[in-house]
PDB file of N, CA and C in Angstrom:
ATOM      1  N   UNK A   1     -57.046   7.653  -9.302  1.00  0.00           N
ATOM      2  CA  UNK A   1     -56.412   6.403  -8.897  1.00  0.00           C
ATOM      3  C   UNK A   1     -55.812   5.711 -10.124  1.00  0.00           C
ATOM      4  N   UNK A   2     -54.417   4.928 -10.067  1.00  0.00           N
ATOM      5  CA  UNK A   2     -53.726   4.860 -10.983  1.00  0.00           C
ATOM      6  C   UNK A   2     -54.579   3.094 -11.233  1.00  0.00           C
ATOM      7  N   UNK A   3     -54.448   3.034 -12.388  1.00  0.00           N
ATOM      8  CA  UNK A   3     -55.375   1.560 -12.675  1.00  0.00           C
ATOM      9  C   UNK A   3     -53.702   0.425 -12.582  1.00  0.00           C
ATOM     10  N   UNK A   4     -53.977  -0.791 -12.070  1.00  0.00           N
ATOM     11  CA  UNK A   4     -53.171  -1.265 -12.139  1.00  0.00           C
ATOM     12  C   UNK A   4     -52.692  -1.967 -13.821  1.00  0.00           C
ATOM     13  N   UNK A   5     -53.505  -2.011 -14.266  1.00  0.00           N
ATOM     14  CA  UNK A   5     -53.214  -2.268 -15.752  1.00  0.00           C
ATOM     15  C   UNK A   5     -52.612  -1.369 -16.710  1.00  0.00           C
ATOM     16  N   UNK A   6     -52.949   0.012 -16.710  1.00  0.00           N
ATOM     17  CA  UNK A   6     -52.205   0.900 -17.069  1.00  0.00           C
ATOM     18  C   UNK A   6     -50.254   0.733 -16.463  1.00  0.00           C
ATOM     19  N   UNK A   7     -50.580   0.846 -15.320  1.00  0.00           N
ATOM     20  CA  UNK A   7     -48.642   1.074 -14.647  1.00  0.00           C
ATOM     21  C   UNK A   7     -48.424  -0.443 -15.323  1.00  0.00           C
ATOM     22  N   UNK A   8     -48.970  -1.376 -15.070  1.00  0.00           N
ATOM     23  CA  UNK A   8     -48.169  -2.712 -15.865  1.00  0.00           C
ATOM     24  C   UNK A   8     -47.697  -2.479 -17.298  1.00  0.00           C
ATOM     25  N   UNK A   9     -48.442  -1.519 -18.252  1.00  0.00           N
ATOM     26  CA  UNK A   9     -48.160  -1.267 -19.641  1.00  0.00           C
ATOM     27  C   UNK A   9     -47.000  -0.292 -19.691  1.00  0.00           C
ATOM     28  N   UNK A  10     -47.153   0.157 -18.349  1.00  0.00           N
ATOM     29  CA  UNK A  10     -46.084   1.245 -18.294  1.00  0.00           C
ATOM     30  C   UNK A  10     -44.719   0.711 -18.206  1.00  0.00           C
ATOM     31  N   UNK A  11     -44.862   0.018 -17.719  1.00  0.00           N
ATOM     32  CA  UNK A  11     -43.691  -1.102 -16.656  1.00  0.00           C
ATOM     33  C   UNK A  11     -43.125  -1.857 -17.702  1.00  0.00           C
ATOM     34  N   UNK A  12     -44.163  -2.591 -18.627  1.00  0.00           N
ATOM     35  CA  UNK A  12     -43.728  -3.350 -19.530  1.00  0.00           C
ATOM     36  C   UNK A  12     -42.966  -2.676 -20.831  1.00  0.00           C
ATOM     37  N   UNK A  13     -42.875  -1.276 -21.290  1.00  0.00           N
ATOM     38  CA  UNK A  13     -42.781  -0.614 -21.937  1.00  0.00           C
ATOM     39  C   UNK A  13     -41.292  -0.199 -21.475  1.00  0.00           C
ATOM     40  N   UNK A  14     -41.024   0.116 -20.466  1.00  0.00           N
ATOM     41  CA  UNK A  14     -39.965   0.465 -19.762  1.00  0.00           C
ATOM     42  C   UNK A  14     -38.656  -0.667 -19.579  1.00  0.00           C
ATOM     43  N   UNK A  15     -39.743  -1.869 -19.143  1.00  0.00           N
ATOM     44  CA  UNK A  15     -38.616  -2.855 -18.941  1.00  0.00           C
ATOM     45  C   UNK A  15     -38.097  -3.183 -20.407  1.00  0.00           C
ATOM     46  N   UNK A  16     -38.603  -3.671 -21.345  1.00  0.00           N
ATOM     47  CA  UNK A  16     -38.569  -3.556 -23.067  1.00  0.00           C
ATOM     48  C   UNK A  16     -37.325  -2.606 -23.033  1.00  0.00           C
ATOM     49  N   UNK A  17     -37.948  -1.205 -23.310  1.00  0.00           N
ATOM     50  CA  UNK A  17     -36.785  -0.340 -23.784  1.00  0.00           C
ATOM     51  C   UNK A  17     -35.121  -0.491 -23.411  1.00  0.00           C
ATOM     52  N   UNK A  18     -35.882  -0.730 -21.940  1.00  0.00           N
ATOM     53  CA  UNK A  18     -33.976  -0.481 -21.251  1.00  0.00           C
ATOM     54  C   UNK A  18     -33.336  -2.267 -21.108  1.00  0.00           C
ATOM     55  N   UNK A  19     -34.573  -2.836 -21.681  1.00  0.00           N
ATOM     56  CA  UNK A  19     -33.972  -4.528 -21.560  1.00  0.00           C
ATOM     57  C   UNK A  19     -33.250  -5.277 -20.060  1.00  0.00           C
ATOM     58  N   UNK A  20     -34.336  -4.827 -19.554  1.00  0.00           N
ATOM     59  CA  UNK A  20     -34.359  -5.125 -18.281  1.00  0.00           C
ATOM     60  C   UNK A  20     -34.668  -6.587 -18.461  1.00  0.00           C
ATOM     61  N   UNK A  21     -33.478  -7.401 -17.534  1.00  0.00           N
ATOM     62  CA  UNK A  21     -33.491  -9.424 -17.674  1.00  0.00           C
ATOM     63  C   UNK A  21     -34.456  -9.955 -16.560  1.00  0.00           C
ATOM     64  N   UNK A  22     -35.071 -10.618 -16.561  1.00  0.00           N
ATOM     65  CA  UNK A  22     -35.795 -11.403 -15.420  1.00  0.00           C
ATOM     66  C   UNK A  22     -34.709 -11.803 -14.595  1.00  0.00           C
ATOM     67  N   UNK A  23     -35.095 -11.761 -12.862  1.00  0.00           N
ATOM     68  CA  UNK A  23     -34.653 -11.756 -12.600  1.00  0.00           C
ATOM     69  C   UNK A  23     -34.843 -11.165 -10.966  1.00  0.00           C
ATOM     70  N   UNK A  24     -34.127 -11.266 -10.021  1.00  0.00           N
ATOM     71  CA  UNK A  24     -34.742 -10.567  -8.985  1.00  0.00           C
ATOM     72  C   UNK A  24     -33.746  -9.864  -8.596  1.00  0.00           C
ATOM     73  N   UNK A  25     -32.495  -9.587  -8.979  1.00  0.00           N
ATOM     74  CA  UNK A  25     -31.592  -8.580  -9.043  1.00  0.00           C
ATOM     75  C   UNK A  25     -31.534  -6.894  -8.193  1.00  0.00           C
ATOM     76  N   UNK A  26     -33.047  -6.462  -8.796  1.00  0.00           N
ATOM     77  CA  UNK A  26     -33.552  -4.830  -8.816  1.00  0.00           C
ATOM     78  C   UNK A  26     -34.525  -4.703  -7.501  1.00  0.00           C
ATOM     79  N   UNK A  27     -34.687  -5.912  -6.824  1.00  0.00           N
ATOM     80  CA  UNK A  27     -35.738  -5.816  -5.763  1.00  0.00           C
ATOM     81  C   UNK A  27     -35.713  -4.962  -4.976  1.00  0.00           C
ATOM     82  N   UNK A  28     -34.466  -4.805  -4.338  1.00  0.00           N
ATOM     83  CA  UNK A  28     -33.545  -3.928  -3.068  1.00  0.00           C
ATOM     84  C   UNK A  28     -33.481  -2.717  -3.761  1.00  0.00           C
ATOM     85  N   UNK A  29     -33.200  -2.660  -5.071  1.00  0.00           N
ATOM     86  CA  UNK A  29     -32.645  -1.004  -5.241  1.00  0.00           C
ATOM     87  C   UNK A  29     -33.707  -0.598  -5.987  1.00  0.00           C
ATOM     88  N   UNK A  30     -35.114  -0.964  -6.461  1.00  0.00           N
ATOM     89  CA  UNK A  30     -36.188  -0.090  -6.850  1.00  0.00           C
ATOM     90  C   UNK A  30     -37.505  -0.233  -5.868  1.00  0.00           C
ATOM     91  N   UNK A  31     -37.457  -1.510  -5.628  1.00  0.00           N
ATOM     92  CA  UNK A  31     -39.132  -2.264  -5.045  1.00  0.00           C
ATOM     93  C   UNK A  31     -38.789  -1.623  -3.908  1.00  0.00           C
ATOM     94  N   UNK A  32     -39.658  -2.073  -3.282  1.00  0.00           N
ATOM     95  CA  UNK A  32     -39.733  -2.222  -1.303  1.00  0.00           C
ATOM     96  C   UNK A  32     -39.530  -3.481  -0.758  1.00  0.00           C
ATOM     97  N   UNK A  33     -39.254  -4.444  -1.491  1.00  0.00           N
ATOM     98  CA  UNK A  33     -39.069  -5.768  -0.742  1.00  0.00           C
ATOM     99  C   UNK A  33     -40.100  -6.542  -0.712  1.00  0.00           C
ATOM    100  N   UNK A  34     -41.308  -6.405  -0.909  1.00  0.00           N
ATOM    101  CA  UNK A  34     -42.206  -6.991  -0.944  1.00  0.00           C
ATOM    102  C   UNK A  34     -42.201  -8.108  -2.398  1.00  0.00           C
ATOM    103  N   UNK A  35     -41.501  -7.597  -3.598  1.00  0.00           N
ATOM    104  CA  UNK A  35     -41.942  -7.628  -4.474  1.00  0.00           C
ATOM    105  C   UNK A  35     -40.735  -9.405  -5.302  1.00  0.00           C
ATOM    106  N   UNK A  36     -41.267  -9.599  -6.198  1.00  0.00           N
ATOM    107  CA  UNK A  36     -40.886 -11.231  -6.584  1.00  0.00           C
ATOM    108  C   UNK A  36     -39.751 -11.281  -7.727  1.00  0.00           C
ATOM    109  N   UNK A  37     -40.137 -10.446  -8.232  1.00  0.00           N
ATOM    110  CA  UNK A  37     -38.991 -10.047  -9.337  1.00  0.00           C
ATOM    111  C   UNK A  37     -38.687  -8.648  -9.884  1.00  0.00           C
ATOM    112  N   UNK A  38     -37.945  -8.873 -11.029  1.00  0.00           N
ATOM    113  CA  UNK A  38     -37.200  -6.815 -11.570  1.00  0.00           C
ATOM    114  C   UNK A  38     -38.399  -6.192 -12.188  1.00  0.00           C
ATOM    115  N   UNK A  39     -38.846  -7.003 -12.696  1.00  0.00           N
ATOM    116  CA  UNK A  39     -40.597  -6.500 -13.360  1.00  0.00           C
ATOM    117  C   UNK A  39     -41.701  -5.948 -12.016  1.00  0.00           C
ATOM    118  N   UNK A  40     -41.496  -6.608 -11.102  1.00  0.00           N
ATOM    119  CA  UNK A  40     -42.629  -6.107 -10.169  1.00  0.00           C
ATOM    120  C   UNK A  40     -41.999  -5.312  -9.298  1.00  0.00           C
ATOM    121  N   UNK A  41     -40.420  -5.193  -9.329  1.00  0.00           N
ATOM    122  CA  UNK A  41     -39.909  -4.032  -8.586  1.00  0.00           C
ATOM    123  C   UNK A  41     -39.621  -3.087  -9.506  1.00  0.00           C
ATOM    124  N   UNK A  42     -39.429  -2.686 -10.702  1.00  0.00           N
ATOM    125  CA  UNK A  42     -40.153  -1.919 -11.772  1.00  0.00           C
ATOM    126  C   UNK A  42     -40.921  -1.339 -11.969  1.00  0.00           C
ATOM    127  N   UNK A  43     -42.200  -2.013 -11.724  1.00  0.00           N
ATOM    128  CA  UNK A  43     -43.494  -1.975 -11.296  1.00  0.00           C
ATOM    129  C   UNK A  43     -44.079  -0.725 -10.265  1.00  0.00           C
ATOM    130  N   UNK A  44     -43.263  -1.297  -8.795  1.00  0.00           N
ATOM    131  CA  UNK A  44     -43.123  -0.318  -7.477  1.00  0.00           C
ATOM    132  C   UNK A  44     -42.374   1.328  -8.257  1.00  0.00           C
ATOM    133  N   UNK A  45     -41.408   1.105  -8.636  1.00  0.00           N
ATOM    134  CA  UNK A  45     -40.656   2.032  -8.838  1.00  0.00           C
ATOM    135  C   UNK A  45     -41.437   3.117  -9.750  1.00  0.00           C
ATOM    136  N   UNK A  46     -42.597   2.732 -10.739  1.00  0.00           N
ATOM    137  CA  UNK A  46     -43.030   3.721 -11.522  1.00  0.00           C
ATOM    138  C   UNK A  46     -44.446   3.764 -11.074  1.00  0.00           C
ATOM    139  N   UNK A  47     -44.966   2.902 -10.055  1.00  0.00           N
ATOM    140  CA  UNK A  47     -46.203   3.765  -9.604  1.00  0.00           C
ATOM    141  C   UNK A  47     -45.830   4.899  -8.308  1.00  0.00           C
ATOM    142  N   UNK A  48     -44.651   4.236  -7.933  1.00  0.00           N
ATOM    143  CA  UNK A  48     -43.998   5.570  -6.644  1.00  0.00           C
ATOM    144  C   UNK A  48     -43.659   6.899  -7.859  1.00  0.00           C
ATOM    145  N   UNK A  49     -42.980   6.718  -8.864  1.00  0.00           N
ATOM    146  CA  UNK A  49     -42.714   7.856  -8.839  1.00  0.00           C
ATOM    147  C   UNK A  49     -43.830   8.510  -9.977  1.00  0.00           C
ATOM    148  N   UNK A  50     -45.055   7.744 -10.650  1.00  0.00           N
ATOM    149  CA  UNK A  50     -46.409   8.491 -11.377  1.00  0.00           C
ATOM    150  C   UNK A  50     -46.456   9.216  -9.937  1.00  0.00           C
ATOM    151  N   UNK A  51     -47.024   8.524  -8.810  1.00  0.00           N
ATOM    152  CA  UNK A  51     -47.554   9.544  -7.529  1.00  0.00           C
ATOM    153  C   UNK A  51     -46.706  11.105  -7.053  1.00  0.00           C
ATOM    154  N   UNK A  52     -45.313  10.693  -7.505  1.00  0.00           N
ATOM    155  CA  UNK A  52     -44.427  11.580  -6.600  1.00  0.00           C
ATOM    156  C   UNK A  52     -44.453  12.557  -7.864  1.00  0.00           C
ATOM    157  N   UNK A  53     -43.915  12.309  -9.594  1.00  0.00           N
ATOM    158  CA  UNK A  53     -43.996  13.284 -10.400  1.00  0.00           C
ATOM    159  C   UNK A  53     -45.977  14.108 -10.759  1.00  0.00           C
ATOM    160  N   UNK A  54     -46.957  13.460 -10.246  1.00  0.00           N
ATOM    161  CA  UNK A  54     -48.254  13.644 -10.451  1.00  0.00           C
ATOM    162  C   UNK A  54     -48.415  13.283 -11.822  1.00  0.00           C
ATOM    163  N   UNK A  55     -48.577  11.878 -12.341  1.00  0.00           N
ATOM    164  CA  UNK A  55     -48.297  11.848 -13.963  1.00  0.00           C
ATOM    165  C   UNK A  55     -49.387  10.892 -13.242  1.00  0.00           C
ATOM    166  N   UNK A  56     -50.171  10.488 -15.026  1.00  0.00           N
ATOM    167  CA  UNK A  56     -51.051   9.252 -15.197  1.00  0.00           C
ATOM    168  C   UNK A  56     -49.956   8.356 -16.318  1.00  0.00           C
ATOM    169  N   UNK A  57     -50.128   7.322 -16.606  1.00  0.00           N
ATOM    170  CA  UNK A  57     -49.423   6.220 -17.382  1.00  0.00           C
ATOM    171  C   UNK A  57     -49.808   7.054 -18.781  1.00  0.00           C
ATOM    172  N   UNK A  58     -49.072   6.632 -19.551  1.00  0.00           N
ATOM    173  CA  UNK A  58     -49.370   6.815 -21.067  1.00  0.00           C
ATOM    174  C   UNK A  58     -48.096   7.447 -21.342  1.00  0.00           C
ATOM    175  N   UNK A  59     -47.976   8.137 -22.882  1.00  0.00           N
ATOM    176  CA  UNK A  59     -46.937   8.424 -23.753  1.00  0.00           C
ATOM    177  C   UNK A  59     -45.917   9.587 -22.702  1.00  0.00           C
ATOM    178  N   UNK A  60     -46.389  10.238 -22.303  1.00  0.00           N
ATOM    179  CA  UNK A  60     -45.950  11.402 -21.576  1.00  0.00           C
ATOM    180  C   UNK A  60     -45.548  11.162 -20.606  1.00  0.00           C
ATOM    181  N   UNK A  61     -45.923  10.099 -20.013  1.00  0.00           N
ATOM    182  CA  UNK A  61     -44.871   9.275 -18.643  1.00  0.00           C
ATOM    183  C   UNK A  61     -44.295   8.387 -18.927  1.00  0.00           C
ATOM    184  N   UNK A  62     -44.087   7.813 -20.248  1.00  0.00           N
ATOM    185  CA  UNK A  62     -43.036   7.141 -20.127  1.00  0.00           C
ATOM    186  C   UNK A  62     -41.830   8.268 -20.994  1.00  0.00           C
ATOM    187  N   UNK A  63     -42.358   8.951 -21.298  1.00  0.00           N
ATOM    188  CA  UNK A  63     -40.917   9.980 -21.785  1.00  0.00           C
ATOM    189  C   UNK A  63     -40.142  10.684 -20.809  1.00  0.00           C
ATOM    190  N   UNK A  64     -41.235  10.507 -19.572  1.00  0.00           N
ATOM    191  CA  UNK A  64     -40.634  11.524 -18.577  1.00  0.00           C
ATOM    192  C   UNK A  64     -39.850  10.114 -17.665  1.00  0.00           C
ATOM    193  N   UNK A  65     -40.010   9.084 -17.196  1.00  0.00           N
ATOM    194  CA  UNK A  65     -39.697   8.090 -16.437  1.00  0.00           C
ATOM    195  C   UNK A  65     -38.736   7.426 -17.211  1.00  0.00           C
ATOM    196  N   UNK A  66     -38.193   7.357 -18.463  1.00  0.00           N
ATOM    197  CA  UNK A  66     -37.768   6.432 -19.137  1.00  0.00           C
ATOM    198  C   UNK A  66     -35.484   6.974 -18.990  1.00  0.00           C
ATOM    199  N   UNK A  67     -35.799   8.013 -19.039  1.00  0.00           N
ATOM    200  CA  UNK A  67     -34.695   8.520 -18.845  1.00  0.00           C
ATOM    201  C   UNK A  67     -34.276   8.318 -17.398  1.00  0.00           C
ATOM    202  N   UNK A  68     -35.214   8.674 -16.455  1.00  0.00           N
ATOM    203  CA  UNK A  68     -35.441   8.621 -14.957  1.00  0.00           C
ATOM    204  C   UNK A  68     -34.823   7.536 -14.586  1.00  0.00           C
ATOM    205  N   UNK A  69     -35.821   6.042 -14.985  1.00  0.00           N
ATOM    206  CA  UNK A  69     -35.056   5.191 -14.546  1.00  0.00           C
ATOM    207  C   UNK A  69     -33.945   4.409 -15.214  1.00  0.00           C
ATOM    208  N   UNK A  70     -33.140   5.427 -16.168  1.00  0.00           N
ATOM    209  CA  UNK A  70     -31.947   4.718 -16.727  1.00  0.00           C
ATOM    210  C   UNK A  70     -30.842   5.132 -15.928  1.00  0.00           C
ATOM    211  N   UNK A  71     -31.189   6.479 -15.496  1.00  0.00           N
ATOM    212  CA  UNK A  71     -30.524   7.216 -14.799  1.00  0.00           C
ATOM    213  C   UNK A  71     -30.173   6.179 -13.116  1.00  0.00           C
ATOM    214  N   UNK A  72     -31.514   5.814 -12.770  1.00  0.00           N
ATOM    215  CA  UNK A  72     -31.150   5.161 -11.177  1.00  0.00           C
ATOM    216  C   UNK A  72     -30.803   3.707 -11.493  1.00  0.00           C
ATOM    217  N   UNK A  73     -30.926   2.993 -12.812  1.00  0.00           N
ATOM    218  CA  UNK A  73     -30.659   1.895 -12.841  1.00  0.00           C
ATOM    219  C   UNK A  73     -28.800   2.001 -12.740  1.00  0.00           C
ATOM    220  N   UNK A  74     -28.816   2.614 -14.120  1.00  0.00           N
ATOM    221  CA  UNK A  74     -27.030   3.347 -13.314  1.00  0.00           C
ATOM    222  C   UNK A  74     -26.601   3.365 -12.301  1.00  0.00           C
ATOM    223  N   UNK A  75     -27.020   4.260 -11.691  1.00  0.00           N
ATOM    224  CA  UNK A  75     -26.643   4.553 -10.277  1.00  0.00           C
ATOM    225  C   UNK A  75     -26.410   2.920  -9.498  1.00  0.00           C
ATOM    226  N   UNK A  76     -27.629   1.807  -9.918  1.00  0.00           N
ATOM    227  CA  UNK A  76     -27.423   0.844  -9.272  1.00  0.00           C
ATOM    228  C   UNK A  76     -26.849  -0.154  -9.568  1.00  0.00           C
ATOM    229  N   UNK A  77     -26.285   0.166 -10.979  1.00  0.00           N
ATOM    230  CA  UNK A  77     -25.103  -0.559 -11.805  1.00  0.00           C
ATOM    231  C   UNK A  77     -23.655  -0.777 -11.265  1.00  0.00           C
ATOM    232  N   UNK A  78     -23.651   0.622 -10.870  1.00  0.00           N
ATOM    233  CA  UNK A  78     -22.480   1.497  -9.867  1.00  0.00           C
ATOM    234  C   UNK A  78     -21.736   0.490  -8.819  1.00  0.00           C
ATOM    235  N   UNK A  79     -22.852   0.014  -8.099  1.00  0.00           N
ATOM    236  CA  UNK A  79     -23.131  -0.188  -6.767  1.00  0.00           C
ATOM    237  C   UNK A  79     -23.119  -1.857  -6.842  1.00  0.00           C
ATOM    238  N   UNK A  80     -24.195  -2.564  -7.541  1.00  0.00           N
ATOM    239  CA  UNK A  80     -23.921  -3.622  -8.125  1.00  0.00           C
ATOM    240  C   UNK A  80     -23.254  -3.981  -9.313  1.00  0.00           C
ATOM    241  N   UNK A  81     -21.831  -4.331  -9.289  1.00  0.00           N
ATOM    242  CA  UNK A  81     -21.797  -4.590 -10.915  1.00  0.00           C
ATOM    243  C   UNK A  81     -21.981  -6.156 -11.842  1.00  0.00           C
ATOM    244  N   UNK A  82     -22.568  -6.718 -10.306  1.00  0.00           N
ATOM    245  CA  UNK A  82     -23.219  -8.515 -11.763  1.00  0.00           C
ATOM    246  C   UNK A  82     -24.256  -7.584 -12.285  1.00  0.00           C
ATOM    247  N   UNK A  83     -24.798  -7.092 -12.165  1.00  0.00           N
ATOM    248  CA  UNK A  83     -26.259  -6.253 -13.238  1.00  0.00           C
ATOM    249  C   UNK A  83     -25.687  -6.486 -14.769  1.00  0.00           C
TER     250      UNK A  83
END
């Protein structure tokens, strides 16, 4: 079971790198809707895909996710362009 403190370090590490703005922008195109802002739909987005790639948080998932989600943030750059 993924600890929720771990995916937050993960999350926070991720949002950092790619300089992801506060904001609720990313809700629709990463979260499920549930979620309050780009950090907690961030959040959704890398404990869905630790489960879907079978990864635990740490150095090795964020090397593998970090590209991942630059790649779909793109994609949703595309699509939205105020981002």
């Amino acid at each position: 079971m993924l600890k929720r403190e771990d995916v937050r370090k993960l999350t926070a590490a991720l949002v950092i790198a790619l300089n992801i703005a506060p904001g609720k922008a990313l809700i629709l195109s990463l979260g499920q809707g549930h979620e309050t802002s780009n950090f907690e739909a961030v959040e959704s987005w890398v404990r869905a895909a630790l489960a879907r790639e079978q990864l635990r948080p740490g150095k090795f998932a964020l090397q593998s996710l970090l590209p991942a989600l630059e790649s779909r943030l793109h994609t949703v750059s595309e699509t939205l362009p105020q981002l």
